[in-house]
N, C-alpha and C. Protein backbone atom coordinates (compact mmCIF):
# COMPACT_ATOMS: atom_id res chain seq x y z
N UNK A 1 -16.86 30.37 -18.94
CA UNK A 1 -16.14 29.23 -18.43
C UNK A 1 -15.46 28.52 -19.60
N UNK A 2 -14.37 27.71 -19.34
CA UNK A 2 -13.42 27.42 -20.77
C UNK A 2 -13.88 25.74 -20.75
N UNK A 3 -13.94 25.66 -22.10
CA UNK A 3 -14.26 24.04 -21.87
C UNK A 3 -13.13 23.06 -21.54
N UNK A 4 -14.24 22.27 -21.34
CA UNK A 4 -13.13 20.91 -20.87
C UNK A 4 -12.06 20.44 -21.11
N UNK A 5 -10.82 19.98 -20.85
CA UNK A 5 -10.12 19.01 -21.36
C UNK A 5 -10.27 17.64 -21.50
N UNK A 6 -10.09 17.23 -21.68
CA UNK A 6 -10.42 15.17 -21.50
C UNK A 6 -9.11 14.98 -20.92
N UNK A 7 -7.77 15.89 -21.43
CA UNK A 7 -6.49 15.60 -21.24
C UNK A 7 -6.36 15.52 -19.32
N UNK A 8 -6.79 16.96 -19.28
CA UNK A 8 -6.60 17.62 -18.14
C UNK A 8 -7.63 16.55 -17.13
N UNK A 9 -9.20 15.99 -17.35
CA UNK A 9 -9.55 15.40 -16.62
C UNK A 9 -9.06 13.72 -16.40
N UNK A 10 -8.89 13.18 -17.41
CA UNK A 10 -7.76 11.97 -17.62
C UNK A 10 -6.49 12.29 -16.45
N UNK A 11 -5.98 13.17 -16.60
CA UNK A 11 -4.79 13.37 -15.78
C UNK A 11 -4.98 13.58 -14.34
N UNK A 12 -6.22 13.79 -13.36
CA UNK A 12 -6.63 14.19 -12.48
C UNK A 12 -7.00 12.94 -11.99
N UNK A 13 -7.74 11.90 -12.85
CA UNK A 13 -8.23 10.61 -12.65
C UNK A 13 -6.53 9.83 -12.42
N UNK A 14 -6.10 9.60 -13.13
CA UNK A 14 -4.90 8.83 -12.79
C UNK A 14 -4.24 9.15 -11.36
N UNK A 15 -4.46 10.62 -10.93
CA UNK A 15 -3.66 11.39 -9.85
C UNK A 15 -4.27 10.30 -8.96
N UNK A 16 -5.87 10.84 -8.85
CA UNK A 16 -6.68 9.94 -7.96
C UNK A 16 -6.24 8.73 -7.54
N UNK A 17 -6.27 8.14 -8.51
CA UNK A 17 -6.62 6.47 -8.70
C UNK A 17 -4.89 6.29 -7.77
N UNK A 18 -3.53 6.67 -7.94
CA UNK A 18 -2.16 6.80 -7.53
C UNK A 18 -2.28 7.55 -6.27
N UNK A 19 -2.94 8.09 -5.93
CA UNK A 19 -3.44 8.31 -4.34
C UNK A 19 -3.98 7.40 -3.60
N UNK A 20 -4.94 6.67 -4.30
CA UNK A 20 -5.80 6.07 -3.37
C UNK A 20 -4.65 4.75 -3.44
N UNK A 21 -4.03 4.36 -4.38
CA UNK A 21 -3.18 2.90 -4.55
C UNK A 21 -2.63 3.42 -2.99
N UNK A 22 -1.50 4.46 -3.15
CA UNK A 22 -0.49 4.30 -2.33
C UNK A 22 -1.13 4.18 -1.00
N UNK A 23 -2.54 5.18 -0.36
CA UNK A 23 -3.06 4.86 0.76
C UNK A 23 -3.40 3.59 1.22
N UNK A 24 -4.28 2.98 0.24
CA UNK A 24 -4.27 1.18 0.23
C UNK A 24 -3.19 0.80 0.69
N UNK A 25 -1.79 0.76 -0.18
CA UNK A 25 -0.60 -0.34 0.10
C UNK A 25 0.03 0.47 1.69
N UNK A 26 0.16 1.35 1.99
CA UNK A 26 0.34 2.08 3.59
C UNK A 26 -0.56 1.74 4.21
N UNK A 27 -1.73 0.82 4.04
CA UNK A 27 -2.77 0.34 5.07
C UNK A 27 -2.85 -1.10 5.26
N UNK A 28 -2.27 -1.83 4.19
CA UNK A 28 -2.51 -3.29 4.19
C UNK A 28 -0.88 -3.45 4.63
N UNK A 29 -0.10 -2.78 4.48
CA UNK A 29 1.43 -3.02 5.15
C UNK A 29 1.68 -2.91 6.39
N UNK A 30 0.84 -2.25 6.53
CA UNK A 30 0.07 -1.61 8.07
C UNK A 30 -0.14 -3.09 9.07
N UNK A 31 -0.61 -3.45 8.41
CA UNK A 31 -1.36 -4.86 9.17
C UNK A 31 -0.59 -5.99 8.26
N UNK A 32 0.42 -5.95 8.71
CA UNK A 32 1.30 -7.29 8.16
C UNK A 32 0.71 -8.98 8.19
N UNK A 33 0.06 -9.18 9.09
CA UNK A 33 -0.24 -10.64 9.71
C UNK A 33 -1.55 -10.73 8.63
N UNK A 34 -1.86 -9.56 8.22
CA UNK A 34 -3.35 -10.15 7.65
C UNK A 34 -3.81 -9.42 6.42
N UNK A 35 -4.60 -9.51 5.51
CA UNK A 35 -4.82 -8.48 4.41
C UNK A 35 -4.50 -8.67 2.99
N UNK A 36 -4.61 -8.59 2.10
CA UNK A 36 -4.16 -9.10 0.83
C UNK A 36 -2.27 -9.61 0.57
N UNK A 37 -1.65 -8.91 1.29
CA UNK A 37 0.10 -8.85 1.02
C UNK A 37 0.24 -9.31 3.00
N UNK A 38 0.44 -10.38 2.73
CA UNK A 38 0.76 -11.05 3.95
C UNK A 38 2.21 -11.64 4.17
N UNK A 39 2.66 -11.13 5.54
CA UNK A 39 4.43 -11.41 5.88
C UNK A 39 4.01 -12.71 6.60
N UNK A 40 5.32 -13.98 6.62
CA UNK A 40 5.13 -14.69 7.65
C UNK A 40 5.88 -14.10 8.62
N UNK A 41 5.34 -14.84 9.84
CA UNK A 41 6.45 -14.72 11.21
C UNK A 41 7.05 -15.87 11.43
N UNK A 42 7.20 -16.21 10.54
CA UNK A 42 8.28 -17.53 10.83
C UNK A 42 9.53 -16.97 11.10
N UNK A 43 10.23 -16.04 9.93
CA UNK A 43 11.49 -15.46 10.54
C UNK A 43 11.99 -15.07 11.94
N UNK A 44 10.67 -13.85 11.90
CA UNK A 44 10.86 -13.38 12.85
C UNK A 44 10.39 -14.40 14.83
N UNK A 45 10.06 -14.87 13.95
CA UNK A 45 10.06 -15.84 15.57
C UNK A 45 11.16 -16.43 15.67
N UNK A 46 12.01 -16.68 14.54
CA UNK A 46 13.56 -17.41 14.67
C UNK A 46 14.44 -16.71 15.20
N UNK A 47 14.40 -15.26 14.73
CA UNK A 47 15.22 -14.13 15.14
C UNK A 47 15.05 -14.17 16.82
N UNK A 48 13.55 -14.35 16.70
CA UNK A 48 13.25 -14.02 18.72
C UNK A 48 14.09 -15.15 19.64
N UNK A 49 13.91 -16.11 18.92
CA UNK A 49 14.84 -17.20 19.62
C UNK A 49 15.96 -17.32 19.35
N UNK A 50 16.83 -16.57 18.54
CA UNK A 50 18.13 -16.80 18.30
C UNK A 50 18.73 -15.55 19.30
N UNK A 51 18.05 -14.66 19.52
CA UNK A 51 18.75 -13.74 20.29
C UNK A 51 18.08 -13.58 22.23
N UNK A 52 17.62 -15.09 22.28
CA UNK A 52 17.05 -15.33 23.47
C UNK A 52 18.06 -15.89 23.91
N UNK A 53 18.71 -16.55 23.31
CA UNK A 53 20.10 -17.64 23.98
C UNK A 53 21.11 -16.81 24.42
């Protein structure tokens, strides 16, 4: 068996860690109203009433 890299396992860890980010931010965007990165609906309730008239 060939030994280790540190390079090669360093580089696998970062992969990880840039996987799991992007799944996180596609899950908390997910749920807009609530969650660390929160949208208001103020706009969009303006929008609802501007195109109610």
């Amino acid at each position: 068996m060939a030994p280790r890299n540190p390079l090669v396992l360093i580089t696998i860890m970062l992969g990880a860690v840039s996987i799991a980010s992007v799944a996180y931010v596609i899950v908390d965007l997910d749920t807009l109203f609530r969650g660390m990165i929160v949208v208001s609906s103020h706009p969009l309730r303006y929008a609802l009433t501007a195109l109610a008239r």
